[in-house]
PDB file of N, CA and C in Angstrom:
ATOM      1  N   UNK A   1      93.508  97.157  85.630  1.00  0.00           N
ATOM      2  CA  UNK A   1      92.254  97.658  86.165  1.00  0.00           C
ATOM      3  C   UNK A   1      92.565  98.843  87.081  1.00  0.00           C
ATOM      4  N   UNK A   2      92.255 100.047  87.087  1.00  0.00           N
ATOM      5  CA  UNK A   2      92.015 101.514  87.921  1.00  0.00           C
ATOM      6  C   UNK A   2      91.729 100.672  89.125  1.00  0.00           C
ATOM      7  N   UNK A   3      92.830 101.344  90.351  1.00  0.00           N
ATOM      8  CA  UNK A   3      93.134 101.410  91.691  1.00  0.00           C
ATOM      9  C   UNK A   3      91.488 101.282  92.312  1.00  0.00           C
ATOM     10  N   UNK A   4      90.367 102.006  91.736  1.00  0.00           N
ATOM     11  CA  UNK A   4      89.168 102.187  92.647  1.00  0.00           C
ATOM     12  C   UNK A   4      88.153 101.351  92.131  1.00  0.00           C
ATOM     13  N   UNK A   5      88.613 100.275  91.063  1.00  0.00           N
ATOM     14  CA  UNK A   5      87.327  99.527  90.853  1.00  0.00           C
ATOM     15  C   UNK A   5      87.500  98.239  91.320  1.00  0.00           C
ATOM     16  N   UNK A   6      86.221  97.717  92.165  1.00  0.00           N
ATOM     17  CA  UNK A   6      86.448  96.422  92.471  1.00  0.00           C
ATOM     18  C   UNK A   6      86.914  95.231  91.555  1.00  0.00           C
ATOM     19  N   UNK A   7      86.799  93.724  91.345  1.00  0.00           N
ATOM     20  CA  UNK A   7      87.310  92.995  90.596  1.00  0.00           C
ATOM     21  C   UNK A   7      86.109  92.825  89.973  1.00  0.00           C
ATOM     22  N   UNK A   8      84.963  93.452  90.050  1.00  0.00           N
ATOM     23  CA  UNK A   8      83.469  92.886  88.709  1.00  0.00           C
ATOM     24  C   UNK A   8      83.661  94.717  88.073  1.00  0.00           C
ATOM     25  N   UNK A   9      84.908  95.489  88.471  1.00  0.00           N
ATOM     26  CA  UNK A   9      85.199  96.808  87.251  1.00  0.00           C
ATOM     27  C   UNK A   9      84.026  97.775  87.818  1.00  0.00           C
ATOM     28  N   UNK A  10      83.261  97.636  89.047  1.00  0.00           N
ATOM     29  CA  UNK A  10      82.497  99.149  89.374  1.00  0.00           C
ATOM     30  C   UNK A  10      82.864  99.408  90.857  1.00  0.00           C
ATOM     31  N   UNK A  11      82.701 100.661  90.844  1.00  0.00           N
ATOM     32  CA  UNK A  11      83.042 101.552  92.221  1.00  0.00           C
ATOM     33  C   UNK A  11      82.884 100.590  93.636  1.00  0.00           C
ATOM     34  N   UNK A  12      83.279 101.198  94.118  1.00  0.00           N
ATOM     35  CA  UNK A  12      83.043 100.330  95.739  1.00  0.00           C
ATOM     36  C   UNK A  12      82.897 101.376  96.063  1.00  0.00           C
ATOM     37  N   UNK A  13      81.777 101.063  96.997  1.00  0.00           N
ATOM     38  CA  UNK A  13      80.708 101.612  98.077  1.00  0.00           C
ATOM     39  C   UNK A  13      80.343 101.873  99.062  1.00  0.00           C
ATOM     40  N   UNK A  14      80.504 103.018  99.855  1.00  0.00           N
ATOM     41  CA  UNK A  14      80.986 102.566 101.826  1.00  0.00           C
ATOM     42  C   UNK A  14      78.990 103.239 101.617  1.00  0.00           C
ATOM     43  N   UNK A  15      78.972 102.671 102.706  1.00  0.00           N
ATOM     44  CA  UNK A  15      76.912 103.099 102.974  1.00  0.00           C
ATOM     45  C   UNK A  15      76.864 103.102 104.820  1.00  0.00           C
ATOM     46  N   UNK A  16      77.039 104.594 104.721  1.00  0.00           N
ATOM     47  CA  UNK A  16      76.816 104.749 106.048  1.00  0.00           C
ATOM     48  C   UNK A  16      75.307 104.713 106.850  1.00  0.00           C
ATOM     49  N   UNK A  17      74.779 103.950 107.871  1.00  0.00           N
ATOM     50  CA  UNK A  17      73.644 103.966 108.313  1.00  0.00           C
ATOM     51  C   UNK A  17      73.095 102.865 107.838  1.00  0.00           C
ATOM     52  N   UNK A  18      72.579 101.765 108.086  1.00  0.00           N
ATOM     53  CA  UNK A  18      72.541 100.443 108.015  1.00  0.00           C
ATOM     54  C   UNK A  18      70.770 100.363 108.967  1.00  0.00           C
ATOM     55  N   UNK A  19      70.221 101.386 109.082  1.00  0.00           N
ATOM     56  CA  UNK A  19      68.497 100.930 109.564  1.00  0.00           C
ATOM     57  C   UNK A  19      67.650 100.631 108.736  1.00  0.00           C
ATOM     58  N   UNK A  20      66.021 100.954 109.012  1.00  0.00           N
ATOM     59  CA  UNK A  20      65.051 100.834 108.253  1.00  0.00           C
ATOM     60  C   UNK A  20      65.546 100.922 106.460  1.00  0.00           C
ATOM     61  N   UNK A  21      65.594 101.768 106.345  1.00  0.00           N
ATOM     62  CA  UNK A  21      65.360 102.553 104.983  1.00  0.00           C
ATOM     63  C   UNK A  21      67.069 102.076 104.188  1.00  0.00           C
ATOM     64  N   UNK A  22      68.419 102.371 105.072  1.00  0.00           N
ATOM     65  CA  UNK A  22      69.339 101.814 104.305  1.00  0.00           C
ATOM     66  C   UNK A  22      69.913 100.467 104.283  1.00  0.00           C
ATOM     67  N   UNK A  23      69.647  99.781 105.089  1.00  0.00           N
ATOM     68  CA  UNK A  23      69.996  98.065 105.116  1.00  0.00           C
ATOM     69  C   UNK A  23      68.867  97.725 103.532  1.00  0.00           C
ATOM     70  N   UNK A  24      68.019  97.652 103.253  1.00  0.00           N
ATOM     71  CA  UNK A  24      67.693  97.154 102.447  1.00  0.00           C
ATOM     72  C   UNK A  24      68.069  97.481 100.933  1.00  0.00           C
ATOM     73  N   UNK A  25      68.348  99.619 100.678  1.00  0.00           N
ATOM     74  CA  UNK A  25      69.315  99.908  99.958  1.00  0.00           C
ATOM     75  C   UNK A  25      70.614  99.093  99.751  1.00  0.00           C
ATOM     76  N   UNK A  26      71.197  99.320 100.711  1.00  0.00           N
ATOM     77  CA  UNK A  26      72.189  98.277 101.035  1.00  0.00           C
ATOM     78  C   UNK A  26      72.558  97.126  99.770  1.00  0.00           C
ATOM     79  N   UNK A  27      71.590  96.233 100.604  1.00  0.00           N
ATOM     80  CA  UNK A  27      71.276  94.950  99.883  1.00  0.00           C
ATOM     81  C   UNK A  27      70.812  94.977  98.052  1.00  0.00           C
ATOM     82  N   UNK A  28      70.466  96.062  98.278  1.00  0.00           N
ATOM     83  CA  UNK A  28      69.885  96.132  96.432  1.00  0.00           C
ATOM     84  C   UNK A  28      71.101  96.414  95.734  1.00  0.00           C
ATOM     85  N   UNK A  29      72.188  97.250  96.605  1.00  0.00           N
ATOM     86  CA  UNK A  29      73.231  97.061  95.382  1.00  0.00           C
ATOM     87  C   UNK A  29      74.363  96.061  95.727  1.00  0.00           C
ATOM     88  N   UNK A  30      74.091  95.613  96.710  1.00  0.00           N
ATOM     89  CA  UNK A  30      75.016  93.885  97.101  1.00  0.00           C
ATOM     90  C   UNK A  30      74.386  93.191  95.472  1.00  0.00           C
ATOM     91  N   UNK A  31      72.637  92.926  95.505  1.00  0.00           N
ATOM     92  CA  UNK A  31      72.642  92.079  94.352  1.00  0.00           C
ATOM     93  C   UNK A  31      73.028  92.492  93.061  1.00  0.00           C
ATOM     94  N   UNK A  32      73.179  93.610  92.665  1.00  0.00           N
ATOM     95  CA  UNK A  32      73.700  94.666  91.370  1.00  0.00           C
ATOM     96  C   UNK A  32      74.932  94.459  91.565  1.00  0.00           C
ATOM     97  N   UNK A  33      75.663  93.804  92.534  1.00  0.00           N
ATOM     98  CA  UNK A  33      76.954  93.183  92.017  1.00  0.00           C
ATOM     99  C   UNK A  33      78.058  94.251  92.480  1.00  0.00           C
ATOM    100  N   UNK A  34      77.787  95.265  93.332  1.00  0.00           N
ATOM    101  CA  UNK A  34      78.695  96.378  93.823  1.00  0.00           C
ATOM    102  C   UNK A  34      79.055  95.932  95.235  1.00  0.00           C
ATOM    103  N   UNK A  35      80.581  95.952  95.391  1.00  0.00           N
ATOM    104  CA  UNK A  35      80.903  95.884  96.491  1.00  0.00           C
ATOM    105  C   UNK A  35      80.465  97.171  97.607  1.00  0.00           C
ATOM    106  N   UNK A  36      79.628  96.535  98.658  1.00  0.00           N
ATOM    107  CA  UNK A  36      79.356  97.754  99.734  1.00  0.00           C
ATOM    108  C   UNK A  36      79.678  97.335 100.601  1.00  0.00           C
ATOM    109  N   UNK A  37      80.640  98.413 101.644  1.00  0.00           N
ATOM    110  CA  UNK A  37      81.163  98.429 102.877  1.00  0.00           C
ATOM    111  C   UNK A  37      79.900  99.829 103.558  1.00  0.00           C
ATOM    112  N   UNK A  38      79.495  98.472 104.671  1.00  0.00           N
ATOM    113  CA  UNK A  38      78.721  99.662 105.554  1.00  0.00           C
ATOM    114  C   UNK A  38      79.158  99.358 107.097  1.00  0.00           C
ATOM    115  N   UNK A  39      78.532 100.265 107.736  1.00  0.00           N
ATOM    116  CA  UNK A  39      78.700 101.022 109.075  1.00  0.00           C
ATOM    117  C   UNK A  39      77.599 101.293 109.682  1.00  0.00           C
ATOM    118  N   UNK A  40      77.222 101.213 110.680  1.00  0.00           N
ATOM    119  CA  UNK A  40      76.305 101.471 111.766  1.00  0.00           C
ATOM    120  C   UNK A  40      76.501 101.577 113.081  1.00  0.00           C
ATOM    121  N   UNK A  41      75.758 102.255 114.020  1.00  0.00           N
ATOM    122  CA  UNK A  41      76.363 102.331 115.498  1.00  0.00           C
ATOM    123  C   UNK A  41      75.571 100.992 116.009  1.00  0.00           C
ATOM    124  N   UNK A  42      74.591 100.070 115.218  1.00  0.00           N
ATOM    125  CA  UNK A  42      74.240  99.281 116.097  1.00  0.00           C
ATOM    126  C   UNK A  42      74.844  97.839 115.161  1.00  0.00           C
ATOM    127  N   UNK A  43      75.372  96.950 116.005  1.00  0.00           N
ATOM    128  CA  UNK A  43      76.286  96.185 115.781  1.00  0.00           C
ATOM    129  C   UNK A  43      75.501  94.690 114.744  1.00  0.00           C
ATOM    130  N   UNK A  44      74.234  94.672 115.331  1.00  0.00           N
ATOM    131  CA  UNK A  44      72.944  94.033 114.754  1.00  0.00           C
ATOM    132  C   UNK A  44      72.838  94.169 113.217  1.00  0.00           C
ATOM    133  N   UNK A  45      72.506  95.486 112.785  1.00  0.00           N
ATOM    134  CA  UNK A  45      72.660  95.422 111.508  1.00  0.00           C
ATOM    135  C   UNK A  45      73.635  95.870 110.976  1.00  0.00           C
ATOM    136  N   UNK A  46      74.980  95.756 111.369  1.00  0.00           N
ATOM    137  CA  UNK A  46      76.117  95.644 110.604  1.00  0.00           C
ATOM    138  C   UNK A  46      76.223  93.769 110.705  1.00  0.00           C
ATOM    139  N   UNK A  47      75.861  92.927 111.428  1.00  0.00           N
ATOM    140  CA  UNK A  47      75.808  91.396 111.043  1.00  0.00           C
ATOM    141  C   UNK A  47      74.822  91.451 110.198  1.00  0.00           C
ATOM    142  N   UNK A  48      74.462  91.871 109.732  1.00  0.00           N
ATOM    143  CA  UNK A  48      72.332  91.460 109.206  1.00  0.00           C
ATOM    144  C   UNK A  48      73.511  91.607 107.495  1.00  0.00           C
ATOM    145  N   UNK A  49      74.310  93.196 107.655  1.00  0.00           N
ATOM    146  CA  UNK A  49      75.015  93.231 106.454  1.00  0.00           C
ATOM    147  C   UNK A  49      75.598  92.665 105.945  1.00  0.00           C
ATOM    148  N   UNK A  50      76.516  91.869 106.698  1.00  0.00           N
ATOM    149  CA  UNK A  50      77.594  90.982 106.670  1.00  0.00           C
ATOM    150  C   UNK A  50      77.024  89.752 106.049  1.00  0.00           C
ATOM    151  N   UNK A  51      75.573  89.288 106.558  1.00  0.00           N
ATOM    152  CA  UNK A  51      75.440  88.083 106.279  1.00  0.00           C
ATOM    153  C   UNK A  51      74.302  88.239 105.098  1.00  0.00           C
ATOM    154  N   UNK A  52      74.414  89.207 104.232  1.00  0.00           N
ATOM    155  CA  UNK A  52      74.163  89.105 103.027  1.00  0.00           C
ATOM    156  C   UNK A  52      75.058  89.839 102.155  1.00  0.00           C
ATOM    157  N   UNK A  53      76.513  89.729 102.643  1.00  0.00           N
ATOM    158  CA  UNK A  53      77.668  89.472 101.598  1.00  0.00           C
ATOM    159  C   UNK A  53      78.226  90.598 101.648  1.00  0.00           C
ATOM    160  N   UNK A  54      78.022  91.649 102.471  1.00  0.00           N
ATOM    161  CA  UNK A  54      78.226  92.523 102.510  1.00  0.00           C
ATOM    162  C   UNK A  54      79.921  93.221 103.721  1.00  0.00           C
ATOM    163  N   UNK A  55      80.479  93.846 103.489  1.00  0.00           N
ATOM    164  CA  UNK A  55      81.748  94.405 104.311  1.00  0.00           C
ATOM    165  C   UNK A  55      81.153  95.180 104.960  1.00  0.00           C
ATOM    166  N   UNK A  56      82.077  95.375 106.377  1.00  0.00           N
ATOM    167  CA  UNK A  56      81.535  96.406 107.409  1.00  0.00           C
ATOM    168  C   UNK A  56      82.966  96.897 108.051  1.00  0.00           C
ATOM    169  N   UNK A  57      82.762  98.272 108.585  1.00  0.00           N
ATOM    170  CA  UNK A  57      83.874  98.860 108.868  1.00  0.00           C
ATOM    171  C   UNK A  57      83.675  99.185 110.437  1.00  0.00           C
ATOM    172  N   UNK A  58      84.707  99.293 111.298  1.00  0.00           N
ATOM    173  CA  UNK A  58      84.386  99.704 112.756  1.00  0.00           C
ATOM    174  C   UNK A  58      83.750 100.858 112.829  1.00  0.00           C
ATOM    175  N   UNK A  59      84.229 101.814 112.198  1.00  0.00           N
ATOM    176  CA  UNK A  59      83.949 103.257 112.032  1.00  0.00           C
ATOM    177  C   UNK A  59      83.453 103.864 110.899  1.00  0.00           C
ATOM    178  N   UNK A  60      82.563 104.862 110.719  1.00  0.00           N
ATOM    179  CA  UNK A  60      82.217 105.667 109.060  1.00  0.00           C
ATOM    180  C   UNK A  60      83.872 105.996 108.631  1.00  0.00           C
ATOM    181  N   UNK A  61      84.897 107.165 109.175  1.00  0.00           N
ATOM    182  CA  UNK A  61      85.926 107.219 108.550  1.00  0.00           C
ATOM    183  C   UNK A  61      86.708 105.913 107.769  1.00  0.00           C
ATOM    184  N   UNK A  62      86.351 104.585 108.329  1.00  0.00           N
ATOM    185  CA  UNK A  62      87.616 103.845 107.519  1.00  0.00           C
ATOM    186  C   UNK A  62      86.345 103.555 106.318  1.00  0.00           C
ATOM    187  N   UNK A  63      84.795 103.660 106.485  1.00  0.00           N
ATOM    188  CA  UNK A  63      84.186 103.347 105.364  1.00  0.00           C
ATOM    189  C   UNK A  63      84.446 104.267 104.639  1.00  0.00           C
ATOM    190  N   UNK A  64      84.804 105.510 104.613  1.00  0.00           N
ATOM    191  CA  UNK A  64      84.658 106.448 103.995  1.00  0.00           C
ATOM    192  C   UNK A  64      86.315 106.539 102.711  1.00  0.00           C
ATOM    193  N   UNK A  65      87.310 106.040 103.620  1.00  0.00           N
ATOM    194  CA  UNK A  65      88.416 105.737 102.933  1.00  0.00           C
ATOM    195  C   UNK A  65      88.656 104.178 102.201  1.00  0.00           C
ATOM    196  N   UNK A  66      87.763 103.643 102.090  1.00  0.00           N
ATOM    197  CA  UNK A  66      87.865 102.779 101.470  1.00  0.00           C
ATOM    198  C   UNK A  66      86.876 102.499 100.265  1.00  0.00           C
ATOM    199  N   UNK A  67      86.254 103.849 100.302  1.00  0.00           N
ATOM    200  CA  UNK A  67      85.073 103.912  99.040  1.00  0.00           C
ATOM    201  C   UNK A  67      85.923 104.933  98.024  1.00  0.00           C
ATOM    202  N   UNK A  68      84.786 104.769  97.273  1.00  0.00           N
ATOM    203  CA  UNK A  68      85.297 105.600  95.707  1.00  0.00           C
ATOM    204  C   UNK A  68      83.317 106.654  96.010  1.00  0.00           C
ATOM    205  N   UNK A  69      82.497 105.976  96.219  1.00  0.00           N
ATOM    206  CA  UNK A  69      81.147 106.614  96.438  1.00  0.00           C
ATOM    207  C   UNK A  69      80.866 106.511  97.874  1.00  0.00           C
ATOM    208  N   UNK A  70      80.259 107.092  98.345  1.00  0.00           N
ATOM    209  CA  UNK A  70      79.565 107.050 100.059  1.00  0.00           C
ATOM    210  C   UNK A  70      78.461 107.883  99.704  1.00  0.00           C
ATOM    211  N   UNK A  71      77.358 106.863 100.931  1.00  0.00           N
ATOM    212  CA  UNK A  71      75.978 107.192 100.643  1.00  0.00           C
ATOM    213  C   UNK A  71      76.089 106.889 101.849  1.00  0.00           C
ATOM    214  N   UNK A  72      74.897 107.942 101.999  1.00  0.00           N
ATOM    215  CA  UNK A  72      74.557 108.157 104.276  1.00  0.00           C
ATOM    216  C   UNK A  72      72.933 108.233 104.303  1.00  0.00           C
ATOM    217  N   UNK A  73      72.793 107.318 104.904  1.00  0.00           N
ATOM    218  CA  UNK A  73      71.089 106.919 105.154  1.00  0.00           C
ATOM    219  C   UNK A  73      70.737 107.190 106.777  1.00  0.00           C
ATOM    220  N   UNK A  74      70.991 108.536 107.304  1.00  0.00           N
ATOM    221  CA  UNK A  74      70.661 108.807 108.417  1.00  0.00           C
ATOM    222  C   UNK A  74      69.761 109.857 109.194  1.00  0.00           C
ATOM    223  N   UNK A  75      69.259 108.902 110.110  1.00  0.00           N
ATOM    224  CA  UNK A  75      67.749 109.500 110.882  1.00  0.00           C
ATOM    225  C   UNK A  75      68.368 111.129 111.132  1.00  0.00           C
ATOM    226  N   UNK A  76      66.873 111.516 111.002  1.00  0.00           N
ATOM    227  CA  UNK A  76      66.555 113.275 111.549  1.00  0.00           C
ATOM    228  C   UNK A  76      67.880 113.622 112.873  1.00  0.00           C
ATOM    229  N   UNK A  77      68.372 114.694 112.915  1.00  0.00           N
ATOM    230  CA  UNK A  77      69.282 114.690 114.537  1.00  0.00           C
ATOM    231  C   UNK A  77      68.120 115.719 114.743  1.00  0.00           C
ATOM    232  N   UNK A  78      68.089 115.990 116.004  1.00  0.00           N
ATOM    233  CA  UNK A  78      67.206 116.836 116.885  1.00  0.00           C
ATOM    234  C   UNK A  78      68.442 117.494 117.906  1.00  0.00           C
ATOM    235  N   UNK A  79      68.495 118.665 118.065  1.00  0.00           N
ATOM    236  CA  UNK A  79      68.989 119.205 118.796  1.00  0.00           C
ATOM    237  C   UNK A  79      68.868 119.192 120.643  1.00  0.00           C
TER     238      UNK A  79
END
């Protein structure tokens, strides 16, 4: 099996931003059977992730090296 596919043979997934709009992304491809490692600055919904089967990383960089895809679900910045 290729170095970057999980053990069900598809990509693994780091998903940066874990709020409204991507925790539930998130979760839609937890049930599609893709391993996702996510990240958030609030520690809340990186457990919320965790406890629907999901990996979490201290930081975006180690999510980012441990994916084959990264997807970033993050709010407006304002200067």
């Amino acid at each position: 099996m290729p170095k970057n596919k999980n053990p069900a043979g598809r990509e693994r997934i780091g998903f940066i931003g874990l709020g409204a709009m991507g925790l539930p992304l998130a979760h839609t491809l937890l049930k599609a059977g893709f391993a996702v490692t996510g990240n958030d600055t609030d520690s809340a919904r990186m457990a919320a992730h965790r406890d629907h089967g999901g990996a979490v990383c201290p930081n975006a960089a180690e999510a980012v090296r441990s994916s084959d895809i990264v997807i970033t679900c993050l709010p407006k910045w304002t200067p």
